[in-house]
Protein backbone atom coordinates (compact mmCIF):
# COMPACT_ATOMS: atom_id res chain seq x y z
CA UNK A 1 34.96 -100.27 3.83
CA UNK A 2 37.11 -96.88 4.45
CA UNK A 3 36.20 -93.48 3.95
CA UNK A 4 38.62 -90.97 3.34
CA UNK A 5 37.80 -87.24 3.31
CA UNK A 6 40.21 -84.61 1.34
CA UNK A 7 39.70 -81.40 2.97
CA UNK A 8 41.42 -78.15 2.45
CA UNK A 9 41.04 -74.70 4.44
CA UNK A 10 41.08 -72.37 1.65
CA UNK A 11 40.29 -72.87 -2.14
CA UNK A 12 43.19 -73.08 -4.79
CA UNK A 13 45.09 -75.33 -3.16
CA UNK A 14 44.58 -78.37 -5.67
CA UNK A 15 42.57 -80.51 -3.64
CA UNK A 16 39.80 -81.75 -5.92
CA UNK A 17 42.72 -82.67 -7.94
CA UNK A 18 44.74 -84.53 -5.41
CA UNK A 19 40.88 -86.32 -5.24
CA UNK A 20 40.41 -87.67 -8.11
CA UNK A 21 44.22 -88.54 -8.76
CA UNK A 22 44.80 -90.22 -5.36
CA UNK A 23 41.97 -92.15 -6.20
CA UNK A 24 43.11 -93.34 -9.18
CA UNK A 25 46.54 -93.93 -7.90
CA UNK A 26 44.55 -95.87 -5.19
CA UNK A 27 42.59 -98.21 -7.88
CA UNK A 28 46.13 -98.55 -9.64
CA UNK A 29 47.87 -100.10 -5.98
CA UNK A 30 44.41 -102.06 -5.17
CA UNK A 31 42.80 -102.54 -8.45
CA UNK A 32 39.68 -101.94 -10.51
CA UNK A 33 36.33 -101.16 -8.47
CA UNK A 34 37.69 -101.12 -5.17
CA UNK A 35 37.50 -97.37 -4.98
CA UNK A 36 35.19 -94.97 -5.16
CA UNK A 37 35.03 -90.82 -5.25
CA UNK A 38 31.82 -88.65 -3.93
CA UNK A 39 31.34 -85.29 -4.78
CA UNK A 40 30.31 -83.16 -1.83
CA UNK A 41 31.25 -79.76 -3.59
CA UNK A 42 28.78 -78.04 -5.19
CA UNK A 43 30.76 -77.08 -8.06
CA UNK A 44 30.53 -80.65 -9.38
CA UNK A 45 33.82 -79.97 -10.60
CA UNK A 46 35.10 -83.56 -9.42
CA UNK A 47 33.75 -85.38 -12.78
CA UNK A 48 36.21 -83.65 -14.79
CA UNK A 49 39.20 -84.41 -13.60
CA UNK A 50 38.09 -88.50 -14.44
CA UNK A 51 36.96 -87.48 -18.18
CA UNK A 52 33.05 -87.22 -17.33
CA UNK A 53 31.80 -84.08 -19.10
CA UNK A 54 28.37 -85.09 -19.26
CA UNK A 55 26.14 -83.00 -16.45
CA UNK A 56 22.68 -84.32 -17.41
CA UNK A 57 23.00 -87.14 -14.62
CA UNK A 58 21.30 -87.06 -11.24
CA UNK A 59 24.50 -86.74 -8.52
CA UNK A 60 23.92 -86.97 -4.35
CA UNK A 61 22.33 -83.88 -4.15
CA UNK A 62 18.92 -84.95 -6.11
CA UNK A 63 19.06 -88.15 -5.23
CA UNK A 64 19.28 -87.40 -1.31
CA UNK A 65 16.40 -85.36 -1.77
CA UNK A 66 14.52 -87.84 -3.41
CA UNK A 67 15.74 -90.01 -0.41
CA UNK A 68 17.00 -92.83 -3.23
CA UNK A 69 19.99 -94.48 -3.21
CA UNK A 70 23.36 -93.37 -4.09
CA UNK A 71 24.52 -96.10 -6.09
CA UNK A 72 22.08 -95.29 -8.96
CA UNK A 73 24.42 -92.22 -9.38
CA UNK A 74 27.91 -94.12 -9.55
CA UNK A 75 29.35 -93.43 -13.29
CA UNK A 76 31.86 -96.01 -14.56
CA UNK A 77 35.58 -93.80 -15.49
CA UNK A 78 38.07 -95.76 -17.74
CA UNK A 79 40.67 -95.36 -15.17
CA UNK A 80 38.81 -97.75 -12.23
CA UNK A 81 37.40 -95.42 -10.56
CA UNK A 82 33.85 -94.49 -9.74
CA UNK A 83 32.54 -91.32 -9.43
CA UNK A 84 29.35 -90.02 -7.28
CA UNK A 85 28.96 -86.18 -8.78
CA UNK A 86 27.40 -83.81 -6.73
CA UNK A 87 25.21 -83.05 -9.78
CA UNK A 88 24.21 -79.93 -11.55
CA UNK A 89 21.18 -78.46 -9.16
CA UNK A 90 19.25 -75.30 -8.77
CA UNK A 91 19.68 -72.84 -5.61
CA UNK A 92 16.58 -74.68 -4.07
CA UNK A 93 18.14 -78.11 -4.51
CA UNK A 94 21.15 -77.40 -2.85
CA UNK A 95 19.61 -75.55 -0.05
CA UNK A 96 17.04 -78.68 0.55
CA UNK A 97 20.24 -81.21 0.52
CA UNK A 98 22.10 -79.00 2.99
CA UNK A 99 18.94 -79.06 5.30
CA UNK A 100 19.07 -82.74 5.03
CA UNK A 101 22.47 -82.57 6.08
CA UNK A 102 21.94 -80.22 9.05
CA UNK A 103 19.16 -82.52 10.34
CA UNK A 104 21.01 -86.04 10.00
CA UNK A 105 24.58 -85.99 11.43
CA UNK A 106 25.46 -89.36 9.64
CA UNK A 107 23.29 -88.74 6.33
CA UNK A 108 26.61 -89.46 3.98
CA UNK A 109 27.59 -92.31 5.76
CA UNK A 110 24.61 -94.04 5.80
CA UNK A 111 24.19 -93.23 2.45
CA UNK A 112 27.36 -94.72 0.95
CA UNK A 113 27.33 -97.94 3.95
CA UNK A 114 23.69 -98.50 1.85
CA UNK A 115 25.12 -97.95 -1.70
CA UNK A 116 26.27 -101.82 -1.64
CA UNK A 117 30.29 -101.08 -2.02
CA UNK A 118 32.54 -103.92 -0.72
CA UNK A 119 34.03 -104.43 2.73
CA UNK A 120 37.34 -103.96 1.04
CA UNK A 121 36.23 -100.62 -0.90
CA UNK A 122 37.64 -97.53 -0.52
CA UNK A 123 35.58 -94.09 -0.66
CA UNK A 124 37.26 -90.76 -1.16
CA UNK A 125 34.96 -87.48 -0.20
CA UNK A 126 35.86 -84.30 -2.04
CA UNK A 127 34.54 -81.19 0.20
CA UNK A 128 34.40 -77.41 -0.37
CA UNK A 129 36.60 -75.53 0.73
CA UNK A 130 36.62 -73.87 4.56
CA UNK A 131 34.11 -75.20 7.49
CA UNK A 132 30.87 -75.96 5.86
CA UNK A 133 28.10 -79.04 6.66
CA UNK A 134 29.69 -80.97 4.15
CA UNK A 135 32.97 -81.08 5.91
CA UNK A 136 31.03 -81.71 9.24
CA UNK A 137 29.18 -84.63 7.21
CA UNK A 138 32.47 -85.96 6.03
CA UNK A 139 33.99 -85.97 9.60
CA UNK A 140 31.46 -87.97 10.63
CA UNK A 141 32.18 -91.17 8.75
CA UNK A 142 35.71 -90.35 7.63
CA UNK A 143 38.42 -92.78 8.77
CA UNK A 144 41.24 -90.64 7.47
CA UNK A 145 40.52 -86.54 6.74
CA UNK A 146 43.64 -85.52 4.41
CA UNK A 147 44.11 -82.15 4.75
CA UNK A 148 45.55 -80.42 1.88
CA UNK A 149 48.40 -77.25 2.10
CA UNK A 150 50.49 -74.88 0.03
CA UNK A 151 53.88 -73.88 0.87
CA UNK A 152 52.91 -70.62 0.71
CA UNK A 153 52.25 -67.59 3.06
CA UNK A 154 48.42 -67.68 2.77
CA UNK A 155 48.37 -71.23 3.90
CA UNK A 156 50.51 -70.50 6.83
CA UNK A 157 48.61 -67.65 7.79
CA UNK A 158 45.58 -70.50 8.11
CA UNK A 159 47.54 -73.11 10.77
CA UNK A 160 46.72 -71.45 13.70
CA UNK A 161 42.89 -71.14 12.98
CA UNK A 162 43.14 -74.72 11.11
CA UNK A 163 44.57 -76.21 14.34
CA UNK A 164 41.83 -74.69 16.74
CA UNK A 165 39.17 -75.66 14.04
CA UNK A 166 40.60 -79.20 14.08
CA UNK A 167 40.88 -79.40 17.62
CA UNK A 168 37.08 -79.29 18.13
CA UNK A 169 36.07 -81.56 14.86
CA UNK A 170 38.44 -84.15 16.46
CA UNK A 171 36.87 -84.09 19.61
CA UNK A 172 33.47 -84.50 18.23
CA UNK A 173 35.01 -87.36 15.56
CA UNK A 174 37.69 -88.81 17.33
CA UNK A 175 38.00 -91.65 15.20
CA UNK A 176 38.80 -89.49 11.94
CA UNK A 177 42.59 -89.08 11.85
CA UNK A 178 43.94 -85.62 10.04
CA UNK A 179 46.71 -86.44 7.95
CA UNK A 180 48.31 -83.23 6.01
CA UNK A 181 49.39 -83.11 3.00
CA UNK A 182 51.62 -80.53 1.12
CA UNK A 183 50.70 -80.12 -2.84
CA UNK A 184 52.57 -78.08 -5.10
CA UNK A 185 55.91 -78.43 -4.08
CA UNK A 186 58.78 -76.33 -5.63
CA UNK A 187 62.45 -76.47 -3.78
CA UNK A 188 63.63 -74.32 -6.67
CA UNK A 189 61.47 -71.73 -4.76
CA UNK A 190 62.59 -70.41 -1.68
CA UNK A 191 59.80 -68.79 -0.29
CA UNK A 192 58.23 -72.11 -1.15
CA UNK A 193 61.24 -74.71 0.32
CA UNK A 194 61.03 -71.99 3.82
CA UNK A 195 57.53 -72.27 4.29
CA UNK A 196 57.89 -76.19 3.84
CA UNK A 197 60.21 -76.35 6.52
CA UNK A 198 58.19 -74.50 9.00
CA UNK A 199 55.10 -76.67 8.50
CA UNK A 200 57.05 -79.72 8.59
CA UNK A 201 58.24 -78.23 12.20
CA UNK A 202 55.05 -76.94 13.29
CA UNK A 203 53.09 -80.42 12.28
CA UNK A 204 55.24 -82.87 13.27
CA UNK A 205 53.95 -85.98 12.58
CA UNK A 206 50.47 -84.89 11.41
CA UNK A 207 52.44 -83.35 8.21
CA UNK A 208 52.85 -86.80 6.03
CA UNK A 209 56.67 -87.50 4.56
CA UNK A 210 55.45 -87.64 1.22
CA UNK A 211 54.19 -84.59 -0.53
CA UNK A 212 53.37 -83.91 -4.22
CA UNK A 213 55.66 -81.50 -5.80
CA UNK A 214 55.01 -79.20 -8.90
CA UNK A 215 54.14 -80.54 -12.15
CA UNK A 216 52.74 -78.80 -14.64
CA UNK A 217 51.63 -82.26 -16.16
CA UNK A 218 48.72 -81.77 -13.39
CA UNK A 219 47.51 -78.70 -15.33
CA UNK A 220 47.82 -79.91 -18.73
CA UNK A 221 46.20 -83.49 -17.99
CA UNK A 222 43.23 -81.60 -16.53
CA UNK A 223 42.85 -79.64 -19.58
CA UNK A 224 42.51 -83.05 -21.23
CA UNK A 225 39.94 -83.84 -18.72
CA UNK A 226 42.25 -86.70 -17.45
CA UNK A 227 43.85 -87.73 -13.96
CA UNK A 228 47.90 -87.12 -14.41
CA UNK A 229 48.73 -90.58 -13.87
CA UNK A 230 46.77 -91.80 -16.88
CA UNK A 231 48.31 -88.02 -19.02
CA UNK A 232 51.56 -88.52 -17.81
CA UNK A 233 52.07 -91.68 -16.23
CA UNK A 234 55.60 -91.59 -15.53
CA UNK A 235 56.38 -87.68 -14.50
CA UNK A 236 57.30 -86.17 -11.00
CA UNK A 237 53.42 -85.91 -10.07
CA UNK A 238 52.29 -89.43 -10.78
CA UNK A 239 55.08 -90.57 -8.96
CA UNK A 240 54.55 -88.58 -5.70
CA UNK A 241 50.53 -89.94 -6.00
CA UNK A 242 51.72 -93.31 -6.36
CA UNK A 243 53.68 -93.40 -3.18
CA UNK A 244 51.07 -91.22 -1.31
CA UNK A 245 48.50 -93.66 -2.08
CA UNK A 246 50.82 -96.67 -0.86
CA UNK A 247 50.72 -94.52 2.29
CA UNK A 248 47.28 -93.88 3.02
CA UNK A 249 46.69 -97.25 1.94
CA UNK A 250 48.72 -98.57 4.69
CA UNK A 251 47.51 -96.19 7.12
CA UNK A 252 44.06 -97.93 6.50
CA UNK A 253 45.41 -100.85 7.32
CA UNK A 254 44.44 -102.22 3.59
């Protein structure tokens, strides 16, 4: 089994999208219930993007508490995917889980090695936003941590404190190898197609060759409450998550 967390240092950079549509472009290249996404956000904002609306269901958060396991929380998605949601809980609730997390370094990873998945599964962890437990949780049993970036000024201004952050998670997880990604591409923007160029420079290899340009399709499928490859299965977007996931895939050594 491989985990792979999607990480981002700011919020509005697209990355519970890139989630739950690299996970079904992953389930596309590897086929049906060999991947699986968890929720670690407490938005629970995950389940959307894979057409669950319903928020009556216990997620990860009540069912760590109630120290059960996490497969009873797996919901079935028409698109081969299935999805762990965080789970609609009170101020309380989330505060207990987050103590849980604080006191067991390795409490996801155990959790999802005892959920029964496959040796050949695949788990993809969506995360808040900025340094938090949950990214420290994720860390911990991640084999890849994709790391998700705008072209744009406010995610430059982040690199240098992103580096020094990711300089001490990596020498406390070692085995979890950053891999950024650039969402949101426009070339017809050059503000956008400048600040491109000087993260490709600064990351070097860390920066992956294949990024996932514009597409308003991504917009409009989420308004459907669908992933863009299943809205538009054959636009600029889908296409960019297809080859991504043939990537990562690789990188995994799948």
């Amino acid at each position: 089994m491989s985990v792979v967390g999607v990480v981002s240092m700011k919020g509005g950079v697209g990355k519970t999208s890139v989630t739950a549509n690299l996970a079904v472009a992953m389930a596309k290249a590897l086929g049906q219930g060999r991947v699986s996404v968890v929720d670690l956000d407490p938005q629970n904002a995950l389940r959307l993007h894979l057409g669950i609306d319903s928020d009556d269901a216990d997620g990860v958060c009540a069912q760590s508490i109630a120290h059960a396991n996490w497969a009873t929380t797996a919901l079935s998605t028409e698109h081969g995917v299935h999805c762990l949601p965080y789970g609609e809980v009170s101020e309380p609730e989330r505060v207990a889980f987050e103590e849980i997390l604080h006191e067991e370094e390795d409490w996801v990873g155990a959790c999802i090695r005892a959920a029964g998945l496959d040796d050949d599964a695949i788990v993809l962890i969506d995360t808040p936003p900025g340094p938090s437990i949950y990214l420290r949780q994720t860390f911990a049993c991640a084999d890849l941590v994709v790391i998700v970036l705008l072209a744009d000024a406010a995610s430059y201004a982040t690199i240098a404190a992103m580096e020094s952050w990711m300089a001490e998670v990596q020498a406390l997880f070692p085995h979890a190898t950053p891999v950024y990604v650039l969402n949101q591409i426009d070339r017809g923007d050059l503000l956008n197609k400048d600040v491109a160029d000087v993260l490709r420079q600064r990351l070097g290899p860390m920066l992956c060759p294949i990024g996932i340009h514009m597409d308003e399709a991504v917009r409009e499928a989420l308004a459907f409450q669908q992933p863009v490859m299943a809205y538009d299965p054959h636009g600029q977007a889908s296409h960019d998550l297809a080859r991504l996931a043939d990537y990562l895939i690789d990188a995994l050594n799948r």
